[in-house]
PDB file of N, CA and C in Angstrom:
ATOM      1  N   UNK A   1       8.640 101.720  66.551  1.00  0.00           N
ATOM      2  CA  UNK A   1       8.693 100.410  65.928  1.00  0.00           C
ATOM      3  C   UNK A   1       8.331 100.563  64.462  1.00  0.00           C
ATOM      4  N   UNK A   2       8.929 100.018  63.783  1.00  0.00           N
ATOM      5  CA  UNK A   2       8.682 100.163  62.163  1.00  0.00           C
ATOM      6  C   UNK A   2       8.453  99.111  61.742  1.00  0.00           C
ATOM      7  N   UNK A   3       8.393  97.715  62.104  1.00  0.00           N
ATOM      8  CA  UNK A   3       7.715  96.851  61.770  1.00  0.00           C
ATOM      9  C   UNK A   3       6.637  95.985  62.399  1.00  0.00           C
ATOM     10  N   UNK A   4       5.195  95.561  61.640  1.00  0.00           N
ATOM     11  CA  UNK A   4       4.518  94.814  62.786  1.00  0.00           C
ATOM     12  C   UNK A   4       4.690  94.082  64.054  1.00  0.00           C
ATOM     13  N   UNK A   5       4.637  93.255  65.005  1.00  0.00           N
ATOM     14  CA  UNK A   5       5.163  92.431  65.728  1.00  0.00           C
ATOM     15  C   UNK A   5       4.551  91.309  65.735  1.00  0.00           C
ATOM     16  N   UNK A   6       3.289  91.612  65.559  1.00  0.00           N
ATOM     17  CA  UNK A   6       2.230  90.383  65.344  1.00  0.00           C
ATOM     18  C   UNK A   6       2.439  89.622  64.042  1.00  0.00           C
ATOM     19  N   UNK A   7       2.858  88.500  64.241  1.00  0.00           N
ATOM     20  CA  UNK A   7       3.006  87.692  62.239  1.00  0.00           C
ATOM     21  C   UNK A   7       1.462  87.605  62.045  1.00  0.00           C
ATOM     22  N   UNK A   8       1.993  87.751  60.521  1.00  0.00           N
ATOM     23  CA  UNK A   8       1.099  87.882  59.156  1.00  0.00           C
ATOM     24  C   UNK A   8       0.020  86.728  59.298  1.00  0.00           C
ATOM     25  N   UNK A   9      -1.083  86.668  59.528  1.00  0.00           N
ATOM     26  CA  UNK A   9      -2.098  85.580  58.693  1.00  0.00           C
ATOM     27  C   UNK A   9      -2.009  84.806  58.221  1.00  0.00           C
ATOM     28  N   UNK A  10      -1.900  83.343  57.791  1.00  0.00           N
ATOM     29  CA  UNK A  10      -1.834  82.934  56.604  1.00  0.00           C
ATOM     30  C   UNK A  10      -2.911  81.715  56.687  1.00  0.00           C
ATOM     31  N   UNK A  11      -3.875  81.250  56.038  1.00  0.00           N
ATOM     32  CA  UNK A  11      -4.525  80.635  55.495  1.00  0.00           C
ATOM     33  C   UNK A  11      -4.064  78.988  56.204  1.00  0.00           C
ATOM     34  N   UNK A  12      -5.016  78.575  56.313  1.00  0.00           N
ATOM     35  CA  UNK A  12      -4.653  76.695  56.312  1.00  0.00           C
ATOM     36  C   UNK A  12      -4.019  76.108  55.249  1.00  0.00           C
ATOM     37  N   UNK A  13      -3.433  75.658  54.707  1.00  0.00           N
ATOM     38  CA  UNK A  13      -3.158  74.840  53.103  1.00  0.00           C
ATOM     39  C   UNK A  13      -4.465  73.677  53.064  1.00  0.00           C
ATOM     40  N   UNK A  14      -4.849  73.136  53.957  1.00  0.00           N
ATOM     41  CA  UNK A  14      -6.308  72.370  53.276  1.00  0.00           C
ATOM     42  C   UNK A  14      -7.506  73.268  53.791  1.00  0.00           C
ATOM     43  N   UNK A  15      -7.056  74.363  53.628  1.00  0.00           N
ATOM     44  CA  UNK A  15      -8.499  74.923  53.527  1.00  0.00           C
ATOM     45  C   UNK A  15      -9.283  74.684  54.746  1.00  0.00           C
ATOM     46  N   UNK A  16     -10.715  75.641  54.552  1.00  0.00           N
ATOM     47  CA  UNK A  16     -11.753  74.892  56.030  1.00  0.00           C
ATOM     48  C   UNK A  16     -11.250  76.413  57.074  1.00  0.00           C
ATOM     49  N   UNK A  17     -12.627  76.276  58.002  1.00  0.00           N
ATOM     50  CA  UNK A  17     -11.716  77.197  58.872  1.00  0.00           C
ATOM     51  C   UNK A  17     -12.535  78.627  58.794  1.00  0.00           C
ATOM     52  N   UNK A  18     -12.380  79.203  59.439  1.00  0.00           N
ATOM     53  CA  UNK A  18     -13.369  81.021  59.543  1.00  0.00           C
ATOM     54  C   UNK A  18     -12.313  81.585  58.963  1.00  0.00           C
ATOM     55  N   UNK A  19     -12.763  82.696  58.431  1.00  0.00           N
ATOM     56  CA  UNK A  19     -12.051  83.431  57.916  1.00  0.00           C
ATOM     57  C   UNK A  19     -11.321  84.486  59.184  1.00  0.00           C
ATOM     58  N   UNK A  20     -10.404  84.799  58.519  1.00  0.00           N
ATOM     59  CA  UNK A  20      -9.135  85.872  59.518  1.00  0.00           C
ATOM     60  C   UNK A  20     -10.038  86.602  60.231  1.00  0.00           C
ATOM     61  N   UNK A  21      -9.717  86.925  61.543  1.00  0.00           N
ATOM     62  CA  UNK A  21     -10.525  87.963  62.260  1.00  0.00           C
ATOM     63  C   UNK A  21      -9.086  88.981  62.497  1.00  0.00           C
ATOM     64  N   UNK A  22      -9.220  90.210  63.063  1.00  0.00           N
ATOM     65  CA  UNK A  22      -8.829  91.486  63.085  1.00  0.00           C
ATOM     66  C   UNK A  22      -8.036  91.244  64.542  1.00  0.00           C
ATOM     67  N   UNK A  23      -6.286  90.783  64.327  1.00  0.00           N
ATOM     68  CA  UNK A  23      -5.098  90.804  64.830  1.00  0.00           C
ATOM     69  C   UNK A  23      -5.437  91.535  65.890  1.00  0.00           C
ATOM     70  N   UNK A  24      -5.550  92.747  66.117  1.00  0.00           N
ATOM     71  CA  UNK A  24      -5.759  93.165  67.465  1.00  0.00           C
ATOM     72  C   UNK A  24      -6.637  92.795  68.372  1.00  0.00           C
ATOM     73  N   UNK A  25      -8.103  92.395  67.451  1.00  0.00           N
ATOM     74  CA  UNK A  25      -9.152  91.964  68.351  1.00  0.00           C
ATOM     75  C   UNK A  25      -8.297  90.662  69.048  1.00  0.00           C
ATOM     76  N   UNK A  26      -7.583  89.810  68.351  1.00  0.00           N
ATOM     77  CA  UNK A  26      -7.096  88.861  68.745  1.00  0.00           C
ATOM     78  C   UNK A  26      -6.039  89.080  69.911  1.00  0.00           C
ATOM     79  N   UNK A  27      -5.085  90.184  69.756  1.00  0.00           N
ATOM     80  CA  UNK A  27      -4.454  90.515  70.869  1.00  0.00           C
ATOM     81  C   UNK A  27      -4.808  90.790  72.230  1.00  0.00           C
ATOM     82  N   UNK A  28      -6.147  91.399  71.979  1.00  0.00           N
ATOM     83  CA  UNK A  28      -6.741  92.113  73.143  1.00  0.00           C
ATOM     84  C   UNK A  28      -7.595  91.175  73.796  1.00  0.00           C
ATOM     85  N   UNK A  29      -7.963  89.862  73.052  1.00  0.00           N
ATOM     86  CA  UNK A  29      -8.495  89.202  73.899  1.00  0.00           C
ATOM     87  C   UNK A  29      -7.562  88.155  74.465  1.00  0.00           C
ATOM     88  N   UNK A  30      -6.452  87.632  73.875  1.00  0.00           N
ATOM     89  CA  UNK A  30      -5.204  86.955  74.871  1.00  0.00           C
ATOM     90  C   UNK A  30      -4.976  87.478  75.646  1.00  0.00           C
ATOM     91  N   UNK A  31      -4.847  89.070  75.838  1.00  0.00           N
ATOM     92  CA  UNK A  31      -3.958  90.179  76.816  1.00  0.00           C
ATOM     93  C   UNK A  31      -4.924  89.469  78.065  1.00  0.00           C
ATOM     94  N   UNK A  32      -6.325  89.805  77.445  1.00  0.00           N
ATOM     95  CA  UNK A  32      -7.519  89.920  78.390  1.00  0.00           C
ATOM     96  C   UNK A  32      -7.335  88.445  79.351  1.00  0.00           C
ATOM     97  N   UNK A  33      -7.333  87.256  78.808  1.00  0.00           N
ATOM     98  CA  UNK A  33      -7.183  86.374  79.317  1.00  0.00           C
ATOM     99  C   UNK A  33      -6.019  86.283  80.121  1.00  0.00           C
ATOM    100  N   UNK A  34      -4.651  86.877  79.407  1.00  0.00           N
ATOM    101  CA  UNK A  34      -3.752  86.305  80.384  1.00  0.00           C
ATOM    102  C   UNK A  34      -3.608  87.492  81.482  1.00  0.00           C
ATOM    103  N   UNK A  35      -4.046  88.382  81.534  1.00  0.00           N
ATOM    104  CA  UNK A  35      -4.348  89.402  82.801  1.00  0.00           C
ATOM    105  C   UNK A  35      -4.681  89.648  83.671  1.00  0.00           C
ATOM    106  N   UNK A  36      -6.422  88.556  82.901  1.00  0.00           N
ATOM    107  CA  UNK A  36      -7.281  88.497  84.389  1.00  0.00           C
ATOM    108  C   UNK A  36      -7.892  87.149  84.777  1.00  0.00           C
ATOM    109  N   UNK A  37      -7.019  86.177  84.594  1.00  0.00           N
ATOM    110  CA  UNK A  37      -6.949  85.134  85.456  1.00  0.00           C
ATOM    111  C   UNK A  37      -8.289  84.572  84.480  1.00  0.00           C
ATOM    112  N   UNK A  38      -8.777  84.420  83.584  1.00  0.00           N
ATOM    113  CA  UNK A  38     -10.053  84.233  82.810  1.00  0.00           C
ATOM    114  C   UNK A  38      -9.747  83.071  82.319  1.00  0.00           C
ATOM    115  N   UNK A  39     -10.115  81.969  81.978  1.00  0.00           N
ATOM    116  CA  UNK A  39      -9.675  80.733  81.531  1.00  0.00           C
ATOM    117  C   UNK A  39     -10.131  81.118  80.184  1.00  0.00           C
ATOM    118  N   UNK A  40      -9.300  80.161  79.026  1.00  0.00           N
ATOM    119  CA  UNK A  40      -9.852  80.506  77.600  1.00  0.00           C
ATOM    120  C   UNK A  40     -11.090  80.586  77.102  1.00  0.00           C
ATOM    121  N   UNK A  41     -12.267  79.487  77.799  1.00  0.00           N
ATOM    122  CA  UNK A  41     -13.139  78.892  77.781  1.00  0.00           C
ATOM    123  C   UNK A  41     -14.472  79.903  78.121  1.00  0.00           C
ATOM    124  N   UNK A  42     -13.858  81.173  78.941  1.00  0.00           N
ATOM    125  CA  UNK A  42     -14.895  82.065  79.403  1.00  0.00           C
ATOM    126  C   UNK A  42     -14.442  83.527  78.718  1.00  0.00           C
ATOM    127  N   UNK A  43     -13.864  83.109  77.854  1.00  0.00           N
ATOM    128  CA  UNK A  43     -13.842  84.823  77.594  1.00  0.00           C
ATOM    129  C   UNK A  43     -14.955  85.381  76.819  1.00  0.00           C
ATOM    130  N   UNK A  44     -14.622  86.465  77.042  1.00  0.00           N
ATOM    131  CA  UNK A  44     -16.323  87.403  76.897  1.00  0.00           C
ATOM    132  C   UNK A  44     -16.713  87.337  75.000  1.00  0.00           C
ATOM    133  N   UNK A  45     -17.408  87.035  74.693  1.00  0.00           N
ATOM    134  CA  UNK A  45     -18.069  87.454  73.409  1.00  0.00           C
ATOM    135  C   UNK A  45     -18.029  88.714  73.064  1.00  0.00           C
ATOM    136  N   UNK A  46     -17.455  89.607  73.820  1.00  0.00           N
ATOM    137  CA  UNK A  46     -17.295  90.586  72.994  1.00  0.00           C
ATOM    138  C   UNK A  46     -16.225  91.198  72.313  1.00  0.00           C
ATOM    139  N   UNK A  47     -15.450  90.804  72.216  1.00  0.00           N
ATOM    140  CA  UNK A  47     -13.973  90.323  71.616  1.00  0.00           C
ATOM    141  C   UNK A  47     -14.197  90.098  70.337  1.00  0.00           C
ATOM    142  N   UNK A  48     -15.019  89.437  70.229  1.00  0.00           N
ATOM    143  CA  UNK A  48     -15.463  89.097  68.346  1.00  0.00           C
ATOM    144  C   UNK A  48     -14.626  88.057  67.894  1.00  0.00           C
ATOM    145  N   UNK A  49     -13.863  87.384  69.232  1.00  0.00           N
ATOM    146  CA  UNK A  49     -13.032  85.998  68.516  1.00  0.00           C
ATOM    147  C   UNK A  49     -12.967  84.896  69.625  1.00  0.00           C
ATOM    148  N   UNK A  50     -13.489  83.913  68.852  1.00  0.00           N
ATOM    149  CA  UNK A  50     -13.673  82.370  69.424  1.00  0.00           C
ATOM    150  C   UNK A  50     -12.816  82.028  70.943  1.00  0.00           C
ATOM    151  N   UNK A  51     -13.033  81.787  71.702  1.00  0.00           N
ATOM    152  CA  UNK A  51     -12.126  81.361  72.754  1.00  0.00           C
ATOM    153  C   UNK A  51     -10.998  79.917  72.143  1.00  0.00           C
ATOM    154  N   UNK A  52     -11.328  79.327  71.034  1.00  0.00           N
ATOM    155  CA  UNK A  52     -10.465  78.274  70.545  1.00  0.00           C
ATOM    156  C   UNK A  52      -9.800  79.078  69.872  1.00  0.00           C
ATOM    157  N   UNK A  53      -9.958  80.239  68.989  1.00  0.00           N
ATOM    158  CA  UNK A  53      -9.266  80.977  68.112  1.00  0.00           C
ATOM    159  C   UNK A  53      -7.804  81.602  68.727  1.00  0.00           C
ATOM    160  N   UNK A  54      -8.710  82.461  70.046  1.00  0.00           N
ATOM    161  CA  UNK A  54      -7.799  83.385  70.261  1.00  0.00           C
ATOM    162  C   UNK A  54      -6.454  82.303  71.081  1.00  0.00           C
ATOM    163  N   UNK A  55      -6.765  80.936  71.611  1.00  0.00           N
ATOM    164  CA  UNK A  55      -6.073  80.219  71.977  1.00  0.00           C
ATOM    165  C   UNK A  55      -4.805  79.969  70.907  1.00  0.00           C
ATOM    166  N   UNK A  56      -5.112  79.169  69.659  1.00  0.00           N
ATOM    167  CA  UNK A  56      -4.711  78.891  68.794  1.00  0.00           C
ATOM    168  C   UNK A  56      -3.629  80.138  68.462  1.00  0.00           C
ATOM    169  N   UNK A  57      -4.291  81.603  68.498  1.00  0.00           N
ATOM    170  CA  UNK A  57      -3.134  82.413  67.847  1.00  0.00           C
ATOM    171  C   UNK A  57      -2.063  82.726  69.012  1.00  0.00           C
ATOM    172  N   UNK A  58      -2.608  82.705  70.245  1.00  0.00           N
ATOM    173  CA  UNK A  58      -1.572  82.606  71.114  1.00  0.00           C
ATOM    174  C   UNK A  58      -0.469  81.835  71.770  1.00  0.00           C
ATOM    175  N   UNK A  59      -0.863  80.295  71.366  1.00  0.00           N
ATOM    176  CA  UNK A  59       0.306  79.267  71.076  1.00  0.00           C
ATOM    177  C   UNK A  59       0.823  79.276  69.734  1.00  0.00           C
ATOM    178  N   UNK A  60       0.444  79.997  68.525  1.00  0.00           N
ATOM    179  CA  UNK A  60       1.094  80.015  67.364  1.00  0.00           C
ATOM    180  C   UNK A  60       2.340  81.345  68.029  1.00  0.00           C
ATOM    181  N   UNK A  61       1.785  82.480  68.539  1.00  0.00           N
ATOM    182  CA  UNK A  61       2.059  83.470  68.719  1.00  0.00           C
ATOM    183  C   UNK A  61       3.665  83.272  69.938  1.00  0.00           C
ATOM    184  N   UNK A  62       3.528  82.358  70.752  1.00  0.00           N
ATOM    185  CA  UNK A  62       4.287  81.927  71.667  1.00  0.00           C
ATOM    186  C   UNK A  62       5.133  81.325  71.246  1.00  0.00           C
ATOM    187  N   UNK A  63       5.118  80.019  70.198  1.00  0.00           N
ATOM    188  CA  UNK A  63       5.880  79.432  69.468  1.00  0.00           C
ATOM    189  C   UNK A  63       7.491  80.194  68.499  1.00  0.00           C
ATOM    190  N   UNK A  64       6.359  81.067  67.997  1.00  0.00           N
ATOM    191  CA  UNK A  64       6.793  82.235  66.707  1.00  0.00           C
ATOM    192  C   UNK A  64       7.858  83.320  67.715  1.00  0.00           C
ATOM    193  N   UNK A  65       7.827  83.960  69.136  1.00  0.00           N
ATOM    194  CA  UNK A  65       8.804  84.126  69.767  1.00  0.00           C
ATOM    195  C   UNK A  65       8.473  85.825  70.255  1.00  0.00           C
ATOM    196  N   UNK A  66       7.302  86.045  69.891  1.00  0.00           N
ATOM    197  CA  UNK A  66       6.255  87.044  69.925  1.00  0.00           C
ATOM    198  C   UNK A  66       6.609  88.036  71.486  1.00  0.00           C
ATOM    199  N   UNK A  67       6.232  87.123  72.222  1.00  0.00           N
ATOM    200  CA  UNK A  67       6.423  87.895  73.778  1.00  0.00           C
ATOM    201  C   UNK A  67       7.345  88.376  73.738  1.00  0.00           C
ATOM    202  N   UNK A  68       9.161  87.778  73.344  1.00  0.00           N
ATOM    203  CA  UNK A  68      10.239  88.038  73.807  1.00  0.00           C
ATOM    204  C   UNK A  68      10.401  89.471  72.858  1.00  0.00           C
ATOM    205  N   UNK A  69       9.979  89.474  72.038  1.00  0.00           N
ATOM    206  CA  UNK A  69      10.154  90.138  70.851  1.00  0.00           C
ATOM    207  C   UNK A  69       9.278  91.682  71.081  1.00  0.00           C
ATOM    208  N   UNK A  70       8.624  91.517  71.703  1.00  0.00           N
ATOM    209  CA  UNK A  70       6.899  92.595  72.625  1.00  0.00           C
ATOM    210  C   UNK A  70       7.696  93.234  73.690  1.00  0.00           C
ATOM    211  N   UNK A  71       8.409  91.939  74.287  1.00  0.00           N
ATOM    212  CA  UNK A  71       9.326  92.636  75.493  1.00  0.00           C
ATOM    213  C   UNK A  71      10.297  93.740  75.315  1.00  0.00           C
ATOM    214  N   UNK A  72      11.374  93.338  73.902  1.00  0.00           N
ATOM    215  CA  UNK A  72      12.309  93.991  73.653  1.00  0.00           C
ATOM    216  C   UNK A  72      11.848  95.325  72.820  1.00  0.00           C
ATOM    217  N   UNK A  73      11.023  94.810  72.493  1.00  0.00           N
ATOM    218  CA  UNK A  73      10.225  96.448  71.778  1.00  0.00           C
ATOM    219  C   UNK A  73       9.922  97.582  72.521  1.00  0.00           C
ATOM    220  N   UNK A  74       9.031  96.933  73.686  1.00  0.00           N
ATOM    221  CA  UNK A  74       8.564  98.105  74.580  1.00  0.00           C
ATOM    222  C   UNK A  74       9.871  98.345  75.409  1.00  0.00           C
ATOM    223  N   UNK A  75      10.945  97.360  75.555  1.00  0.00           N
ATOM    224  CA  UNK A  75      12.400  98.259  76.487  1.00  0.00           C
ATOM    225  C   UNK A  75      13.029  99.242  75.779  1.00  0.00           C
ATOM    226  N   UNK A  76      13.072  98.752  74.191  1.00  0.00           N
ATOM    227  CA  UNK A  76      13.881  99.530  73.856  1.00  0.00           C
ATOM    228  C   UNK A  76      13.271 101.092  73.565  1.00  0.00           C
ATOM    229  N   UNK A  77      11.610 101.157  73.239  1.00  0.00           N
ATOM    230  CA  UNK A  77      10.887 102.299  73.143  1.00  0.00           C
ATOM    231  C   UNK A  77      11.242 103.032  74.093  1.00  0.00           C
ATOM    232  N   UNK A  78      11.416 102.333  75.751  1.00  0.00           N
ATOM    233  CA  UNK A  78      11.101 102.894  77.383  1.00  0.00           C
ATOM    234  C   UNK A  78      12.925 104.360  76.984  1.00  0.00           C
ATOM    235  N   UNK A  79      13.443 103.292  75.992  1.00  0.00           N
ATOM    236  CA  UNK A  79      15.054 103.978  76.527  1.00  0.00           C
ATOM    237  C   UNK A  79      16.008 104.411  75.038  1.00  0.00           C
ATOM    238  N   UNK A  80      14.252 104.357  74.613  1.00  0.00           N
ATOM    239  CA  UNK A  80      15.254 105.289  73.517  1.00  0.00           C
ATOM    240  C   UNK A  80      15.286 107.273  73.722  1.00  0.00           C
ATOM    241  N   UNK A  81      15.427 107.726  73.290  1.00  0.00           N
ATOM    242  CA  UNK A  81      15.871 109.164  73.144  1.00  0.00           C
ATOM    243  C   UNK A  81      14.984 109.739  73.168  1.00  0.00           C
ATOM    244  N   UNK A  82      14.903 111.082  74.382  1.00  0.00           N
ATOM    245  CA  UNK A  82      13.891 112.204  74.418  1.00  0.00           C
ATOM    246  C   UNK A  82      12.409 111.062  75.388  1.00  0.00           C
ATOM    247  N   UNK A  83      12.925 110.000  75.982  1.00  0.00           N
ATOM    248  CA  UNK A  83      12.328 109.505  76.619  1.00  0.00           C
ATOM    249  C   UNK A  83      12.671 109.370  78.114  1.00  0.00           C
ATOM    250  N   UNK A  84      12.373 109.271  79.358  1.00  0.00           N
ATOM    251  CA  UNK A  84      12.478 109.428  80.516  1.00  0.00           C
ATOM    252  C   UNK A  84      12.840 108.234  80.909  1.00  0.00           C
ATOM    253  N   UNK A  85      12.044 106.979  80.153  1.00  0.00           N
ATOM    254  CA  UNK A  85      13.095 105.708  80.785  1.00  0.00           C
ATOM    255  C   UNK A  85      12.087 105.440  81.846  1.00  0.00           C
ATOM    256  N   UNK A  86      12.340 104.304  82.750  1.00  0.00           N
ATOM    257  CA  UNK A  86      11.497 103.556  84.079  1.00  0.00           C
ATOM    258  C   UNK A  86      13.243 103.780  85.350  1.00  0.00           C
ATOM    259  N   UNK A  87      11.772 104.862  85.895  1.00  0.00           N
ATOM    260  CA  UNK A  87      12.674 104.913  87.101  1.00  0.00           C
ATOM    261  C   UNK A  87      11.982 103.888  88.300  1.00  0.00           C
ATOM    262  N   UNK A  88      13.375 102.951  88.589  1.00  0.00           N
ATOM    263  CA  UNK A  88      13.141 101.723  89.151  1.00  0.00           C
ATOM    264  C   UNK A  88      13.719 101.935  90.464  1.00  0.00           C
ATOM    265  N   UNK A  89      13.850 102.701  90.831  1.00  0.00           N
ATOM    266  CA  UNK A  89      14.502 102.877  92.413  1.00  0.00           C
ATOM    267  C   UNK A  89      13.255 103.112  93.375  1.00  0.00           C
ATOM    268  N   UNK A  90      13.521 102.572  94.373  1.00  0.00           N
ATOM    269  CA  UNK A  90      12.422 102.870  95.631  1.00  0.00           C
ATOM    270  C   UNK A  90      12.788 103.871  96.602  1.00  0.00           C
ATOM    271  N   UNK A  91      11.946 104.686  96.568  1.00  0.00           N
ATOM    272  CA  UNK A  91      11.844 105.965  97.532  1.00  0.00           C
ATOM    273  C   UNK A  91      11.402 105.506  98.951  1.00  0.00           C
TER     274      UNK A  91
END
């Protein structure tokens, strides 16, 4: 992949607001939530980002077209060249 997947940051226009926390921390705690059945409301403090936060970037993130886009990344990684691909047949 040669370009980010996660969009860029950008600021409120009226201002207010915590400052940017660290995109992955933010990833890893949506992943976390939507993985293990965790409601937004309980995710762990150790994430280092707000349970309203990491909400917020994940309906921005959903909106913006993110998943579909996560999806097609990791298929096309699975099947590009000098790669083995997902063997999907049942033995």
């Amino acid at each position: 992949m040669s370009a980010p997947l996660l969009p860029k940051f950008t600021s409120r226009p009226q201002g207010g607001g915590t400052s940017p926390v660290d995109e992955r921390a933010v990833f890893a705690a949506v992943v976390y939530v939507l993985t293990s059945d965790c409601a937004w409301r309980h995710l762990p403090p150790t994430f280092g980002v707000s349970p309203a936060a990491a909400h917020r970037r994940f309906t921005a993130w959903t909106e913006a077209g993110l998943w579909r886009r996560l999806h097609r990344a990791v298929l096309d990684e699975l099947g590009s060249p000098g790669r083995a691909g997902l063997d999907l047949s049942e033995d």
